[in-house]
N, C-alpha and C. Protein backbone atom coordinates (compact mmCIF):
# COMPACT_ATOMS: atom_id res chain seq x y z
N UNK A 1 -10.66 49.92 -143.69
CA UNK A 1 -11.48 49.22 -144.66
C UNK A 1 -11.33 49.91 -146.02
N UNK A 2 -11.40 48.99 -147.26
CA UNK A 2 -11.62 49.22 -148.37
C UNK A 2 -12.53 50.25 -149.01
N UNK A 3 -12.92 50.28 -150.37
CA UNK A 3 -14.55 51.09 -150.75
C UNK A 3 -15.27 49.71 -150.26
N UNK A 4 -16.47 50.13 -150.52
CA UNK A 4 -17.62 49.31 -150.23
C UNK A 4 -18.04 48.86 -151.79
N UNK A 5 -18.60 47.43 -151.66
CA UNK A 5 -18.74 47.47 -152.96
C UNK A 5 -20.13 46.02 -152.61
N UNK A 6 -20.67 45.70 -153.55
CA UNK A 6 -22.05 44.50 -153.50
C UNK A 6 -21.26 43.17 -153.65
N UNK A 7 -21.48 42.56 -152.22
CA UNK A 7 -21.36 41.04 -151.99
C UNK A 7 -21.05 40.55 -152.89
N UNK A 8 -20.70 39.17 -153.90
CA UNK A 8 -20.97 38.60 -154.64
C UNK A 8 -21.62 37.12 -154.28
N UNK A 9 -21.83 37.53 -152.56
CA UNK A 9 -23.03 36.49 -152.25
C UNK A 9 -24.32 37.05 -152.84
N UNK A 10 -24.44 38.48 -152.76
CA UNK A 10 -25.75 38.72 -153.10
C UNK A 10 -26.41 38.64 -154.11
N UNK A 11 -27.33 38.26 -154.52
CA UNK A 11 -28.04 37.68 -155.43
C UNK A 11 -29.36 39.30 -155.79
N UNK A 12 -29.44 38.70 -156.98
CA UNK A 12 -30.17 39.93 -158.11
C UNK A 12 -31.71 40.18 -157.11
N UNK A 13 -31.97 39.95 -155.88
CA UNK A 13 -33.48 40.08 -155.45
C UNK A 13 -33.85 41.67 -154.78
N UNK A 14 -32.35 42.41 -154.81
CA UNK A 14 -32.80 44.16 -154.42
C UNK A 14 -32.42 43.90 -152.67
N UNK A 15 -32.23 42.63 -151.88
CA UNK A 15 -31.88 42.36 -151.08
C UNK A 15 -30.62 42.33 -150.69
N UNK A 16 -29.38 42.87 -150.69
CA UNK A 16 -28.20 43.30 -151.00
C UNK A 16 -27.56 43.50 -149.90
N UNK A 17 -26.39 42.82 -149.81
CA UNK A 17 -25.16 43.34 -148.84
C UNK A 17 -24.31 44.15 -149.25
N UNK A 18 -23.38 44.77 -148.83
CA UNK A 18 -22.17 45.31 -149.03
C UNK A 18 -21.06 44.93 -147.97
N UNK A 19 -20.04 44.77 -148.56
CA UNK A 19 -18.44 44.46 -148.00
C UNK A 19 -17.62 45.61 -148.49
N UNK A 20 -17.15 45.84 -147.24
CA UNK A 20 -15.63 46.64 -147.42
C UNK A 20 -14.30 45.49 -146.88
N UNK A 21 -13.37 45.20 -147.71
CA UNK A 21 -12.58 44.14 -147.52
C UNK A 21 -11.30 45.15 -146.72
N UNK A 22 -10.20 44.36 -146.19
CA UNK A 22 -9.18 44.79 -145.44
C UNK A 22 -9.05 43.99 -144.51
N UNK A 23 -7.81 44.56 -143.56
CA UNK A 23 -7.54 43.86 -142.55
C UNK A 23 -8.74 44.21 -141.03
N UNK A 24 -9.87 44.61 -141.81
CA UNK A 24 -11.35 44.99 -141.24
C UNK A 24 -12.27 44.47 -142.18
N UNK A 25 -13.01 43.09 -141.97
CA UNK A 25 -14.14 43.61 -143.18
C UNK A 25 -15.46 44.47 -142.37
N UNK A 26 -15.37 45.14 -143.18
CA UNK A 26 -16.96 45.69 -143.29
C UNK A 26 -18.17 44.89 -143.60
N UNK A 27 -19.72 44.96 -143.36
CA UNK A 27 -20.50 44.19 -143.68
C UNK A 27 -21.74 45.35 -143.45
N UNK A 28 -22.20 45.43 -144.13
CA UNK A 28 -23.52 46.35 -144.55
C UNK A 28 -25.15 46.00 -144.77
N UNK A 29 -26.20 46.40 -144.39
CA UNK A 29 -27.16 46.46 -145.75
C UNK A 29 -27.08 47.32 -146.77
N UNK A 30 -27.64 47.28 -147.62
CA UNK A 30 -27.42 48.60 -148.88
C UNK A 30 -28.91 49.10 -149.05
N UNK A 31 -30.07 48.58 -147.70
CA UNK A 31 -31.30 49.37 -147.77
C UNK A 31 -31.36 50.07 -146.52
N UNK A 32 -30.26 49.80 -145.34
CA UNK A 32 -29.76 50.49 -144.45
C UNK A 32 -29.03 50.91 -143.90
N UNK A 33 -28.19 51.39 -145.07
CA UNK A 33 -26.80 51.89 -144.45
C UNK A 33 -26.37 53.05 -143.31
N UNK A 34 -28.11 53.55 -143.33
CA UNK A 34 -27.84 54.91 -142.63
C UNK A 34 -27.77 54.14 -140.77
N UNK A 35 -27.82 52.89 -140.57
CA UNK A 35 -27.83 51.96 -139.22
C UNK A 35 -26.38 51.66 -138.85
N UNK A 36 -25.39 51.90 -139.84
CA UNK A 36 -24.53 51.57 -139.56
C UNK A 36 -23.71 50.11 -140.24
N UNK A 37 -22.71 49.52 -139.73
CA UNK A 37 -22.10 48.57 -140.27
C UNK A 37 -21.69 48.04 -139.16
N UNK A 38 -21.05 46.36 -139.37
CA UNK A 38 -20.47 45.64 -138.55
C UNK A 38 -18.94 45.30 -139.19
N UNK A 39 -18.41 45.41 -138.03
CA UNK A 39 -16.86 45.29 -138.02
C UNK A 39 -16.20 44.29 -137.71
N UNK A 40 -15.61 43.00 -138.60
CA UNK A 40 -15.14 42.26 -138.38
C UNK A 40 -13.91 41.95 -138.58
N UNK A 41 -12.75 41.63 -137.65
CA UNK A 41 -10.91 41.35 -138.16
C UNK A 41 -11.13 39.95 -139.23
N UNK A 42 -10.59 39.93 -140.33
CA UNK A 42 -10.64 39.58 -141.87
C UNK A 42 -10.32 37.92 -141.64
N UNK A 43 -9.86 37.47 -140.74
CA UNK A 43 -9.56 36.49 -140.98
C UNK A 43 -11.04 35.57 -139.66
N UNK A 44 -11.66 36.28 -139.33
CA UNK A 44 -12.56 35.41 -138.73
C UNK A 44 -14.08 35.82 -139.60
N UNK A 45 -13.89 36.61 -140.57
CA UNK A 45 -15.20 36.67 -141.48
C UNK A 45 -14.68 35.68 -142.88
N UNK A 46 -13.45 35.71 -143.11
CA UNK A 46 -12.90 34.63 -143.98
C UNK A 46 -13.47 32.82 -143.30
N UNK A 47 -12.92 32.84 -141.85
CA UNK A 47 -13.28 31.53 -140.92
C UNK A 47 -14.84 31.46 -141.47
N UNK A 48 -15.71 32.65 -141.30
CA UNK A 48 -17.30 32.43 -140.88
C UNK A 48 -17.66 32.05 -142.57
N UNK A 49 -17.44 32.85 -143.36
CA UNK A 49 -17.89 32.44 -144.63
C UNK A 49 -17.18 30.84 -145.30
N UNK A 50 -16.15 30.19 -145.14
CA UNK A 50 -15.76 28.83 -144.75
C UNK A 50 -16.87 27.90 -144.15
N UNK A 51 -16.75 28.36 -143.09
CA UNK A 51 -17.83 27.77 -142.11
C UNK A 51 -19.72 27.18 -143.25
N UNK A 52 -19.70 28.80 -143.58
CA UNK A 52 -21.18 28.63 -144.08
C UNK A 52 -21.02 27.88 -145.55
N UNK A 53 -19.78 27.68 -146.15
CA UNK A 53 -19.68 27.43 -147.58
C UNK A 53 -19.64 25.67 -146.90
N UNK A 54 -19.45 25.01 -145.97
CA UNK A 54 -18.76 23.57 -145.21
C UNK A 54 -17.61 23.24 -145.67
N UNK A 55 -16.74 24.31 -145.55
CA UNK A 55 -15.44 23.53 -145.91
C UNK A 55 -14.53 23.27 -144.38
């Protein structure tokens, strides 16, 4: 995985994700990072965010 850096789903409410991009994405909170992260292969978090956009 990449650095980690703030969603640009996330929106200004202090409620915040983080992504690490690669042929891993990363997926974070940024009020709990100390929980860990989820690990997803790039082309089925590409599929899922598709999915949620309805394309």
């Amino acid at each position: 995985m990449h650095e980690w850096h703030k969603s640009s789903y996330s929106g200004n409410t202090g409620n915040c994700v983080e992504v690490a991009e690669g042929p891993v994405t990363g997926i974070r909170d940024t009020q709990n990072r100390e929980l860990g992260h989820l690990a997803v292969p790039a082309p089925e978090w590409t599929a899922l965010v598709n999915a949620v956009r309805g394309r």
